[in-house]
N, C-alpha and C. Protein backbone atom coordinates (compact mmCIF):
# COMPACT_ATOMS: atom_id res chain seq x y z
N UNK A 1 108.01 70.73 63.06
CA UNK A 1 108.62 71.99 63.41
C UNK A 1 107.80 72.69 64.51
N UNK A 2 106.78 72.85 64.71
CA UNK A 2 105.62 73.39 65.79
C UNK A 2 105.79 72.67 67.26
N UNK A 3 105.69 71.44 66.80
CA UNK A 3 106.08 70.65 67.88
C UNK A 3 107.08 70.67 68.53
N UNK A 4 108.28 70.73 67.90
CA UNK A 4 109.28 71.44 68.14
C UNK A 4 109.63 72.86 68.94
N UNK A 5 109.16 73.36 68.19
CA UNK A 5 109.31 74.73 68.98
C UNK A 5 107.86 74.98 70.32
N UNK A 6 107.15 74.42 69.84
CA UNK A 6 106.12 74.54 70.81
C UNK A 6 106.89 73.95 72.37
N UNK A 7 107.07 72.76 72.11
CA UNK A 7 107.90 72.04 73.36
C UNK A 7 109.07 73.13 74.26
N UNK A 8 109.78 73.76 73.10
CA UNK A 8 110.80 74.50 73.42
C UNK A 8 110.26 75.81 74.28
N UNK A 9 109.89 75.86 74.02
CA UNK A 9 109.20 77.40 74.31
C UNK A 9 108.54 77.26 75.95
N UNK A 10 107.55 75.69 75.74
CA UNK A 10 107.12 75.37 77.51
C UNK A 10 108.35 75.17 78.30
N UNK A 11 109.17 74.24 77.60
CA UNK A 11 110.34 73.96 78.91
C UNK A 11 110.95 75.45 78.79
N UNK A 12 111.21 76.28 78.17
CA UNK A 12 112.07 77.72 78.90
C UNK A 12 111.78 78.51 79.91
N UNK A 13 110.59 78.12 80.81
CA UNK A 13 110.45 78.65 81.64
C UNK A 13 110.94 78.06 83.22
N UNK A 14 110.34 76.71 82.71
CA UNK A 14 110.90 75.55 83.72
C UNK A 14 112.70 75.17 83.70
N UNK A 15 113.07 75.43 82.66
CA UNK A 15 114.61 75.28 82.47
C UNK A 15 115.38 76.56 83.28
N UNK A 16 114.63 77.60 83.14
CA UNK A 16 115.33 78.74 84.44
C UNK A 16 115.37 78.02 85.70
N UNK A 17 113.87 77.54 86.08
CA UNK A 17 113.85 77.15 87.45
C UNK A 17 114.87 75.92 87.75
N UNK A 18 114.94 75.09 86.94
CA UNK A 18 115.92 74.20 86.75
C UNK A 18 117.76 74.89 87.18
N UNK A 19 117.82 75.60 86.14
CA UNK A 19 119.09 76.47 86.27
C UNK A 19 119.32 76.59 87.39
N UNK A 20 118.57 77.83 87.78
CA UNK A 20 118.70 78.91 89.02
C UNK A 20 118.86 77.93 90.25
N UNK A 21 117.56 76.69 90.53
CA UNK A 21 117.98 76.06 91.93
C UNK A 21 119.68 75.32 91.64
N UNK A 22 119.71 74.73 90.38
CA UNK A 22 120.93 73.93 90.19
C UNK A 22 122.38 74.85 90.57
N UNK A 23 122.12 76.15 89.77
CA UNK A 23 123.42 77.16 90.30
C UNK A 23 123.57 77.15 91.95
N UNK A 24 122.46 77.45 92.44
CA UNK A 24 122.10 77.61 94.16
C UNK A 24 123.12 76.63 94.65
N UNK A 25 122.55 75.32 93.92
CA UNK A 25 122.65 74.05 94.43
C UNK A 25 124.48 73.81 94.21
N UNK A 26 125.11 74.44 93.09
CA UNK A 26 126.30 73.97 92.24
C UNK A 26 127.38 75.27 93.58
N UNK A 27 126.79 76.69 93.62
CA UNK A 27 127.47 77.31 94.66
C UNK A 27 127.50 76.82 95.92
N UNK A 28 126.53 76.04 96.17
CA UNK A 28 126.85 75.99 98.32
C UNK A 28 127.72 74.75 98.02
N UNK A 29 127.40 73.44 97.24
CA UNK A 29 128.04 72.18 97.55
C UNK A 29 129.86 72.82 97.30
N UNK A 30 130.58 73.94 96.34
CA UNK A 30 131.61 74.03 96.33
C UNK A 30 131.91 75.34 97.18
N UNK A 31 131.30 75.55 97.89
CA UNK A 31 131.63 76.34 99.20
C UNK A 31 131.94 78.10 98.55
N UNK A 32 131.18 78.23 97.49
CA UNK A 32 131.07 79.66 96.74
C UNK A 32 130.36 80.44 97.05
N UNK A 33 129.26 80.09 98.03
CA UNK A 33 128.44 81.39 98.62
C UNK A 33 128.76 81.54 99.34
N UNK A 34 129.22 83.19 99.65
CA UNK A 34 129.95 84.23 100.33
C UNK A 34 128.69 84.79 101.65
N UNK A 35 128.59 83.79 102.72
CA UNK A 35 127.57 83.85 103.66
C UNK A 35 127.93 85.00 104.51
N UNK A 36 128.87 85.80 104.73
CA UNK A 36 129.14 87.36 105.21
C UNK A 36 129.10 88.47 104.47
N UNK A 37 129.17 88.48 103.04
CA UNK A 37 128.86 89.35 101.88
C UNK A 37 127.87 90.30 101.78
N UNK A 38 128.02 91.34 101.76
CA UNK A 38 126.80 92.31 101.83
C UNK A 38 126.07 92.49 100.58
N UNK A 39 125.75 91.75 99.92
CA UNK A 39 124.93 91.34 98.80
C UNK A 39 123.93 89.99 99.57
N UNK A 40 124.41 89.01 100.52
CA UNK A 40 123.75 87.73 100.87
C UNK A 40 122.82 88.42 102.06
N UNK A 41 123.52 89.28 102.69
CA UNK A 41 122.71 89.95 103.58
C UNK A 41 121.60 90.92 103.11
N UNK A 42 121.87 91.09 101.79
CA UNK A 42 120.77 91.96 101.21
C UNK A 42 119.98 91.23 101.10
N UNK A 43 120.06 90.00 100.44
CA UNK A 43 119.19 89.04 100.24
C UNK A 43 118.08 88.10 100.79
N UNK A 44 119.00 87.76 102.01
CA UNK A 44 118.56 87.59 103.52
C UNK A 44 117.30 88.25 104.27
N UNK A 45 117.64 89.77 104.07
CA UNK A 45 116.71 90.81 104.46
C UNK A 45 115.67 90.55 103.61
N UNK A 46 115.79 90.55 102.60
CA UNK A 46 114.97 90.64 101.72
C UNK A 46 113.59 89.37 101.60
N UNK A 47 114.49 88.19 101.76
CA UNK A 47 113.69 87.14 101.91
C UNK A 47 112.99 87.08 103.00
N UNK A 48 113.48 87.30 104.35
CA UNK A 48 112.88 87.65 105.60
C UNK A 48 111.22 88.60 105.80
N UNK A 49 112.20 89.61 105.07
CA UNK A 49 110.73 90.35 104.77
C UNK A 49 109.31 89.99 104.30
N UNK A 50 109.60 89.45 103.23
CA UNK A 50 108.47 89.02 102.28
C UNK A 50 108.52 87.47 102.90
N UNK A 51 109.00 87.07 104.20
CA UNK A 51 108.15 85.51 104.89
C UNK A 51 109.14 84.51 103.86
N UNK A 52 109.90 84.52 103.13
CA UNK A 52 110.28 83.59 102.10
C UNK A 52 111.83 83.10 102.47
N UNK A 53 111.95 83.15 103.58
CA UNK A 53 113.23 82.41 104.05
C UNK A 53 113.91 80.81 103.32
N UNK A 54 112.21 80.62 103.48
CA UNK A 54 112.21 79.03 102.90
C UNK A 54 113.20 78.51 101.55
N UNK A 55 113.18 80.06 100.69
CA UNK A 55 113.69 79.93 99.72
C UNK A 55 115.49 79.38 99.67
N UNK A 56 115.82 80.11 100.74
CA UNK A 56 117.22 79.99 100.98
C UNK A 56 117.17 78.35 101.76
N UNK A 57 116.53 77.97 101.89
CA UNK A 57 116.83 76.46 102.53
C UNK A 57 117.09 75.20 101.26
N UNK A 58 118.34 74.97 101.83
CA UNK A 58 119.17 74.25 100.69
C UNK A 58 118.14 72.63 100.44
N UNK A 59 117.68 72.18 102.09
CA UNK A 59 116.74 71.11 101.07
C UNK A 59 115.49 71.10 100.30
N UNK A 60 115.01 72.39 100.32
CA UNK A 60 113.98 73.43 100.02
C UNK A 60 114.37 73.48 98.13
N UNK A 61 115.55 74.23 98.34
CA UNK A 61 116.19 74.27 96.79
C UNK A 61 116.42 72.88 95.67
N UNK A 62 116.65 71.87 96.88
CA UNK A 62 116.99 70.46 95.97
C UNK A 62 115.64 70.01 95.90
N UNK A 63 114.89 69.92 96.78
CA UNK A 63 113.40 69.71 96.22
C UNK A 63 112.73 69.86 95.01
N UNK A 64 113.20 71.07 94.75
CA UNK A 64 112.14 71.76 94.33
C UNK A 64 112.86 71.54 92.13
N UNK A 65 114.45 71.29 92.37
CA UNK A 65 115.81 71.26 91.83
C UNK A 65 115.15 69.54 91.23
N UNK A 66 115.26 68.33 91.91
CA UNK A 66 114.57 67.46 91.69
C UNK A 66 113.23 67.13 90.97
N UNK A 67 112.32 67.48 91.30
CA UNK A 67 110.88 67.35 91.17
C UNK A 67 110.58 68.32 89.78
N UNK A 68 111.18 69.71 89.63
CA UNK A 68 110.68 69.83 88.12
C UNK A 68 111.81 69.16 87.44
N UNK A 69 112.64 68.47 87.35
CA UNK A 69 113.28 67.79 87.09
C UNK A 69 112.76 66.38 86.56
N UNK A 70 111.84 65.80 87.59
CA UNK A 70 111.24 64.44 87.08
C UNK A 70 109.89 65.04 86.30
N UNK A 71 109.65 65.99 86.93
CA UNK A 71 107.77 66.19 85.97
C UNK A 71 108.41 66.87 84.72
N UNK A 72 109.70 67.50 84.36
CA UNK A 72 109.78 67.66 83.13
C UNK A 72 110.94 66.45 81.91
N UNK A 73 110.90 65.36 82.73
CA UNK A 73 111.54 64.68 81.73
C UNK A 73 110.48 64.09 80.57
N UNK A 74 109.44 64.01 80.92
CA UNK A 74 108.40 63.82 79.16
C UNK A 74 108.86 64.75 78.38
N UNK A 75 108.44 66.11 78.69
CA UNK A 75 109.06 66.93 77.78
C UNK A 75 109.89 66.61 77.07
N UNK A 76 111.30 66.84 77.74
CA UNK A 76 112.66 66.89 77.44
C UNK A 76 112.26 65.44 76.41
N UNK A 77 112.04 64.14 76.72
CA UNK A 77 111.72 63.11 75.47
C UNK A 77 111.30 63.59 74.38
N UNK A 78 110.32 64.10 74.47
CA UNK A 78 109.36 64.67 73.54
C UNK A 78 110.10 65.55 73.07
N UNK A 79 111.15 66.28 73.16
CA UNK A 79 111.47 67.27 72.69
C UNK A 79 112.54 66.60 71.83
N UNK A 80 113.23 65.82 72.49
CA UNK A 80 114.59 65.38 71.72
C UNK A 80 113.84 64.13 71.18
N UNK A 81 112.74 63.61 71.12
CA UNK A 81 111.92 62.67 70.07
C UNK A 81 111.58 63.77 68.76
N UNK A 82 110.73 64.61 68.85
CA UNK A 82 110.58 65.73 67.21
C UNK A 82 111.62 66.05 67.42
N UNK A 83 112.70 66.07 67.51
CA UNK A 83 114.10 67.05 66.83
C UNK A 83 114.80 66.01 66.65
N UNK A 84 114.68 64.83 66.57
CA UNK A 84 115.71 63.45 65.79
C UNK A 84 115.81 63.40 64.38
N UNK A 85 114.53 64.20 63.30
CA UNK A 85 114.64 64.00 62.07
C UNK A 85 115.10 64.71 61.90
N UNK A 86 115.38 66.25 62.31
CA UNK A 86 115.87 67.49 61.91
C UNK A 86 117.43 66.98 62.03
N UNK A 87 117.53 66.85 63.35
CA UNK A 87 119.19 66.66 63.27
C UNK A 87 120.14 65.66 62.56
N UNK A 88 119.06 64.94 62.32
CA UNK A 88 120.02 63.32 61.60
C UNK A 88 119.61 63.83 60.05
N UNK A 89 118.58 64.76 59.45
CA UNK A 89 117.93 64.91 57.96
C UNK A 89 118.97 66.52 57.68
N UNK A 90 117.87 66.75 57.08
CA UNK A 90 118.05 68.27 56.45
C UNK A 90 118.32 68.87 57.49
N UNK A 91 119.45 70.26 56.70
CA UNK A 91 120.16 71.38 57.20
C UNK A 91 120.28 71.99 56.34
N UNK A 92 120.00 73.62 56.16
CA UNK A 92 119.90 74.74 55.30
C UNK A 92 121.16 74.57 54.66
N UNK A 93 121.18 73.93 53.26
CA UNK A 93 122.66 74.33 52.60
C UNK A 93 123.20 75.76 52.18
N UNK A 94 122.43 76.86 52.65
CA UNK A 94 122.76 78.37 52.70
C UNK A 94 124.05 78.54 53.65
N UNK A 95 124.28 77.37 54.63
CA UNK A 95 125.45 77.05 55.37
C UNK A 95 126.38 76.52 55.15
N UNK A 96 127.63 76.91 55.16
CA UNK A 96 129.07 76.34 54.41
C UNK A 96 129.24 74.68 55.41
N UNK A 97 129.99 73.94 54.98
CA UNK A 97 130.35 72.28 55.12
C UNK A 97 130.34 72.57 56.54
N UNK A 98 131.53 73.56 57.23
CA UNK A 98 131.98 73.72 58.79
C UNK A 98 131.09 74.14 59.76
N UNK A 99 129.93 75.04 58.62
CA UNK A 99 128.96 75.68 59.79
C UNK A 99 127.89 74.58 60.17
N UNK A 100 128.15 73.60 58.81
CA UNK A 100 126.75 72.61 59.53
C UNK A 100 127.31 71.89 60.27
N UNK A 101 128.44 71.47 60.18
CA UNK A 101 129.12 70.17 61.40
C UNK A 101 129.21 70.98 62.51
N UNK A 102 129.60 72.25 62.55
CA UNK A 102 129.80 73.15 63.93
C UNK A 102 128.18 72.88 64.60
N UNK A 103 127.07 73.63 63.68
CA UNK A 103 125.24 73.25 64.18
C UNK A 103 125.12 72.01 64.64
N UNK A 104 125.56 70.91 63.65
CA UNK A 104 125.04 69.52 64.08
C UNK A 104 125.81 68.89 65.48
N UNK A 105 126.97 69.71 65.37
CA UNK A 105 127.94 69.47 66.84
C UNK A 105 127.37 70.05 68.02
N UNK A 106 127.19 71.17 68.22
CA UNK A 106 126.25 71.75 69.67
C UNK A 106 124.83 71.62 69.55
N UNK A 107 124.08 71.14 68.58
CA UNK A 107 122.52 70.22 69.00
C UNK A 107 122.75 69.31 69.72
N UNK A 108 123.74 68.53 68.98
CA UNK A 108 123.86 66.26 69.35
C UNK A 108 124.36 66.77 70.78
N UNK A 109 125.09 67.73 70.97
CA UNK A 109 125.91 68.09 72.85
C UNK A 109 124.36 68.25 73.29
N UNK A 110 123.48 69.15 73.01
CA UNK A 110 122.23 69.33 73.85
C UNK A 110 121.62 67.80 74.04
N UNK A 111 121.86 67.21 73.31
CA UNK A 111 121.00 65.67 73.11
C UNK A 111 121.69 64.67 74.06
N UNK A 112 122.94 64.83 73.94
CA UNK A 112 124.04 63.82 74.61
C UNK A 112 124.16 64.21 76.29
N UNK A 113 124.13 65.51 76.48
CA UNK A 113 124.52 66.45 77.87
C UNK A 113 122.90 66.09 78.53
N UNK A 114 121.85 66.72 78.16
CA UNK A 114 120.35 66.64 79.01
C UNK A 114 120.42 65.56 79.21
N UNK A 115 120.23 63.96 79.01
CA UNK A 115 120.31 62.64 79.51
C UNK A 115 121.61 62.28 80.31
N UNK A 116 122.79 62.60 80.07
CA UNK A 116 123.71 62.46 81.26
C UNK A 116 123.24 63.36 81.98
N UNK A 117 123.02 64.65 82.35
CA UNK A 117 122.54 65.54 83.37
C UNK A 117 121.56 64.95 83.62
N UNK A 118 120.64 64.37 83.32
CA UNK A 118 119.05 64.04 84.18
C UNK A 118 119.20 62.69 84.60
N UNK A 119 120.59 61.53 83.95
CA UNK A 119 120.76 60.05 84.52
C UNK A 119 121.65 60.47 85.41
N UNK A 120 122.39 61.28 85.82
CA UNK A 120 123.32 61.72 86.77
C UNK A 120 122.66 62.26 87.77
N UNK A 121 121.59 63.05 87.85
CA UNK A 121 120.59 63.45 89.05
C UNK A 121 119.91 62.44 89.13
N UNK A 122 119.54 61.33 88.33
CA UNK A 122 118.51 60.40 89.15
C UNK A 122 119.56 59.14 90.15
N UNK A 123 120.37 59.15 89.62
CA UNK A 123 121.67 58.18 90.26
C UNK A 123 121.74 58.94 91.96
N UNK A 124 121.93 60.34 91.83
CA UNK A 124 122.58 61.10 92.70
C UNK A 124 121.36 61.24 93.53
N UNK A 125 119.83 61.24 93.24
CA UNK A 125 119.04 61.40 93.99
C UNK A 125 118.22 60.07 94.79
N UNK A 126 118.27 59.10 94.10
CA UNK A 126 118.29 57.66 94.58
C UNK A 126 119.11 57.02 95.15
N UNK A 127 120.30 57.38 94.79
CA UNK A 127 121.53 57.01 95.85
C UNK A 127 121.82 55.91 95.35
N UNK A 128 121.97 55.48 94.38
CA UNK A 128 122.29 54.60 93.54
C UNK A 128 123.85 53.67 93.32
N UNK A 129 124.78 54.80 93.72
CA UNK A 129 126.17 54.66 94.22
C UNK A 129 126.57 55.17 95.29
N UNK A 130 126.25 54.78 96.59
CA UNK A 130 126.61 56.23 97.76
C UNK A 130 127.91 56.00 98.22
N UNK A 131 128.92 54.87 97.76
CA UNK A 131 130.07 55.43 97.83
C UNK A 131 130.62 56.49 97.26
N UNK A 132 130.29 56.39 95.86
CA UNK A 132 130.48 57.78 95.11
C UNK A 132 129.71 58.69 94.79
N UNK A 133 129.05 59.17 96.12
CA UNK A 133 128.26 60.11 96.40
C UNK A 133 128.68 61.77 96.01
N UNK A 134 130.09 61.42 96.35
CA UNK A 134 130.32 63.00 95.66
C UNK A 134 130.89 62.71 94.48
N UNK A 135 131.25 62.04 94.17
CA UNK A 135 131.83 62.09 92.43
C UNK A 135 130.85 62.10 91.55
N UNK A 136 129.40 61.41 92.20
CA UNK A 136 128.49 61.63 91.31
C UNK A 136 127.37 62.77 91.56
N UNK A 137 127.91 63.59 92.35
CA UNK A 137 127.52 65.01 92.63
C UNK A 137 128.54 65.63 91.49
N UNK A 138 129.54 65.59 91.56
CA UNK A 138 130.34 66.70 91.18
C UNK A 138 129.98 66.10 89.72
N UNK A 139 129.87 65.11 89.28
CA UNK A 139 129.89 64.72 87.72
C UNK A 139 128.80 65.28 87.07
N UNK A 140 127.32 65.52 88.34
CA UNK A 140 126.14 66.12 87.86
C UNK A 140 126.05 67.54 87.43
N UNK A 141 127.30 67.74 88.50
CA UNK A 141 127.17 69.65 88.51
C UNK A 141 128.22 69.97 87.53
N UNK A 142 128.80 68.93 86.96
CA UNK A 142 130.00 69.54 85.82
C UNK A 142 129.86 69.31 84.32
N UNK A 143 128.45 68.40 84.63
CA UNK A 143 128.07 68.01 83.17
C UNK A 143 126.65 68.95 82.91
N UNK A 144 125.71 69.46 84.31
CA UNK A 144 124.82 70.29 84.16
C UNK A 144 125.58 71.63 83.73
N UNK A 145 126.69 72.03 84.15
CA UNK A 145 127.18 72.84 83.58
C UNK A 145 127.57 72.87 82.36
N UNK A 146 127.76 71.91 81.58
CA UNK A 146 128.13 72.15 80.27
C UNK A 146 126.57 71.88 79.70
N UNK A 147 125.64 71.35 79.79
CA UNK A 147 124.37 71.04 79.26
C UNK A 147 123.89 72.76 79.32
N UNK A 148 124.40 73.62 80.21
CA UNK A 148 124.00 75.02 80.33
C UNK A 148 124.51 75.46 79.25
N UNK A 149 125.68 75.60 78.75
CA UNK A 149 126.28 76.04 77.53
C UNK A 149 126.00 75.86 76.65
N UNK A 150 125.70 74.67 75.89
CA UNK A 150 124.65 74.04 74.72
C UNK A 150 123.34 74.99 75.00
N UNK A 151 122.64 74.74 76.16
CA UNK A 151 121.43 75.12 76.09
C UNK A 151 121.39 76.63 75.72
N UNK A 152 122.17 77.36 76.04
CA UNK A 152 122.42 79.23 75.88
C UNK A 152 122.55 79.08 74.51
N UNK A 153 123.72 78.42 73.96
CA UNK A 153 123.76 78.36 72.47
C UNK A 153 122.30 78.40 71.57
N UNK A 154 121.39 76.85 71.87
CA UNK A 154 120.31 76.53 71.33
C UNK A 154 119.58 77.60 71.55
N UNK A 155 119.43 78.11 72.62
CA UNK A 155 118.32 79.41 72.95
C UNK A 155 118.59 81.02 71.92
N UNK A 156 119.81 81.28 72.25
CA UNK A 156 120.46 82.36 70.69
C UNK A 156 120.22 81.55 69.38
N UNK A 157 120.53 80.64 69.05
CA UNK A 157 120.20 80.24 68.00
C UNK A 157 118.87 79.86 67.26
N UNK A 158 118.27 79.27 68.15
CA UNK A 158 116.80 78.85 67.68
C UNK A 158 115.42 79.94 68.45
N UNK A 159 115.56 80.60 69.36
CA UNK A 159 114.37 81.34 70.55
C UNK A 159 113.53 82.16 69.53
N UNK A 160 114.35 82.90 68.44
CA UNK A 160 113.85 83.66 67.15
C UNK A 160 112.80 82.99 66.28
N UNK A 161 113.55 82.02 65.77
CA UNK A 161 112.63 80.68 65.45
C UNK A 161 111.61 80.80 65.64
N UNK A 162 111.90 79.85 66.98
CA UNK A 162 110.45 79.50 67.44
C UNK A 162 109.67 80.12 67.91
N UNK A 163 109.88 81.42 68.10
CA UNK A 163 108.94 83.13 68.54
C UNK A 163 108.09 82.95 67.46
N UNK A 164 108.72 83.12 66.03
CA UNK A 164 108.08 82.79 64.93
C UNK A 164 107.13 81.87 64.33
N UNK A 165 107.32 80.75 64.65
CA UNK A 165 106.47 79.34 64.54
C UNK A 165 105.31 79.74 65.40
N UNK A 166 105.72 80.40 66.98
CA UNK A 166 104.18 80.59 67.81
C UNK A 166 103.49 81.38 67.53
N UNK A 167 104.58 82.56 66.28
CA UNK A 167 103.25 84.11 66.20
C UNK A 167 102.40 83.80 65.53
N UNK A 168 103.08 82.67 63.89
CA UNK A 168 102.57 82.51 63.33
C UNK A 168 100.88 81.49 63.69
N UNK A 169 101.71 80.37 64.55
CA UNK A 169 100.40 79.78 65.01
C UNK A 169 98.94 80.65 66.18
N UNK A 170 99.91 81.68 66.64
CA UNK A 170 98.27 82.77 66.93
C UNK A 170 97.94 83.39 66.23
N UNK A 171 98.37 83.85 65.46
CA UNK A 171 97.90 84.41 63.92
C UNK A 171 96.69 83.69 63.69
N UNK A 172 96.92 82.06 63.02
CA UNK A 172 96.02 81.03 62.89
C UNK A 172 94.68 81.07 63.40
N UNK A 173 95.44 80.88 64.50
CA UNK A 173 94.12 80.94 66.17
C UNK A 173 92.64 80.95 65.32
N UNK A 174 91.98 80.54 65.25
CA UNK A 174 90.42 80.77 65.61
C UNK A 174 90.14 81.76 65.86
N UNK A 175 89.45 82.88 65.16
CA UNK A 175 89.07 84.00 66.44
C UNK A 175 87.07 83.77 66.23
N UNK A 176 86.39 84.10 67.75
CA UNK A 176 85.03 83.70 67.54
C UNK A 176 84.42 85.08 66.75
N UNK A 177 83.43 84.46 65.89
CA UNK A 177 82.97 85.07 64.37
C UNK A 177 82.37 86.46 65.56
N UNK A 178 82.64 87.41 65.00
CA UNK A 178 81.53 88.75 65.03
C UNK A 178 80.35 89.05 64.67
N UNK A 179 79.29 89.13 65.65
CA UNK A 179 77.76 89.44 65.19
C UNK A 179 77.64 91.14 65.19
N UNK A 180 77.46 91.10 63.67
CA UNK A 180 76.54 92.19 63.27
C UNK A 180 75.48 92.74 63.75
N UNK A 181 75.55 94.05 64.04
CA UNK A 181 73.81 95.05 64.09
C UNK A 181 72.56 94.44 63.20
N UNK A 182 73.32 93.61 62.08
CA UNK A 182 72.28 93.44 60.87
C UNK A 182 71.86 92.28 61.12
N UNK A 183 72.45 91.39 61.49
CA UNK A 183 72.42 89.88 61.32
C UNK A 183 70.93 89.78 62.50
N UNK A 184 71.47 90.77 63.90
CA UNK A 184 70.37 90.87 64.94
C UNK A 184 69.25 91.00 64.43
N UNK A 185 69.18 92.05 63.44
CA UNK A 185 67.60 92.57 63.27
C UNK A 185 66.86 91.53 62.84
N UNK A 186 67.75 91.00 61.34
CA UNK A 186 67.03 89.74 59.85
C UNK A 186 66.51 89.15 60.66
C-alpha cells in the first residue's frame, strides 16, 4: 500500500507535465489553437517577456512531451506492478456487488489505457508505421485522452488515500533525538 501510493504521489507531478504538453500537443495537431485570439496574444506577450518563447515551440513541447514520457515509464511499471494484487485480490465489501465491478472497471481502464498510450507514443515517436503516421497520431491523442479520464477518476478517488499513507509515513519519520541542558553538564 505505501508503495503504492508513494509511486502515485511522485508521478502526479510529472503526469501534469505529461498532460499539459500532450493537450498543447492534442490542440495544434487538430487545428484548435485560436492563433488570433486575444487570450494567445496574452500569452505570447507574456512568454516574450519572461525570454520563454521557447515554450510555445511545438518541437520544444514534443520533446519535452516524449522524454518525461520515457524517464517515467519505470514508474508507471512499478506502479501498475504494486497495484496487481489489489486489483485482482481484495476490495472493501462495505461496497455493494455494482460498486466494486464499477472500481474494478475504471482501475483495469487506468492499467489497459497507460500502456496503449505509452505503446502508441513509442510507435508514433520511432516511426514505426509512417504510413500511418497520422492514424497513429490520432489513435495516441484519442486513447491519451481517455487514459486522462481514468486518471481524474483515480486521482478523486484514491489522492485522499494516499495523502494519508504519506502523513502517516512522516509522522513515522525519524526525528534526530534532542540534547538536553542536563545531559551537557553530566
Amino acid at each position: 500500500m505505501r508503495l503504492v501510493a508513494d509511486v502515485g504521489l511522485a508521478l502526479l507531478p510529472v503526469l501534469v507535465v505529461e498532460t499539459l504538453t500532450g493537450l498543447i500537443l492534442f490542440l495544434f495537431a487538430h487545428g484548435l489553437t485560436p492563433k488570433e485570439s486575444a487570450w494567445a496574444g496574452y500569452v505570447f506577450n507574456l512568454l516574450a517577456s519572461a525570454n520563454l518563447l521557447v515554450i510555445q515551440d511545438i518541437s520544444f513541447q514534443t520533446d519535452v512531451h516524449v522524454w518525461v514520457g520515457y524517464l517515467t515509464t519505470w514508474a508507471i511499471l512499478l506502479k501498475a506492478w504494486a497495484s496487481w494484487p489489489t486489483l485482482t485480490g481484495w476490495w472493501p465489501r462495505r461496497f455493494s456487488r455494482l460498486r466494486r465491478l464499477v472500481e474494478k472497471a475504471a482501475a483495469s481502464s487506468v492499467l489497459l489505457l497507460g500502456p496503449a498510450s505509452y505503446l502508441s507514443g513509442i510507435a508514433l515517436e520511432l516511426r514505426l508505421l509512417p504510413r500511418e503516421e497520422r492514424t497513429m497520431r490520432d489513435l495516441h491523442l484519442w486513447v491519451s485522452a481517455l487514459l486522462i479520464l481514468a486518471l481524474a477518476w483515480h486521482l478523486v478517488r484514491f489522492f485522499p488515500e494516499g495523502i494519508r499513507v504519506f502523513a502517516v509515513q512522516i509522522r513515522r519519520w525519524p526525528r534526530p533525538a534532542r540534547s538536553s541542558p542536563r545531559a551537557a553538564d553530566g
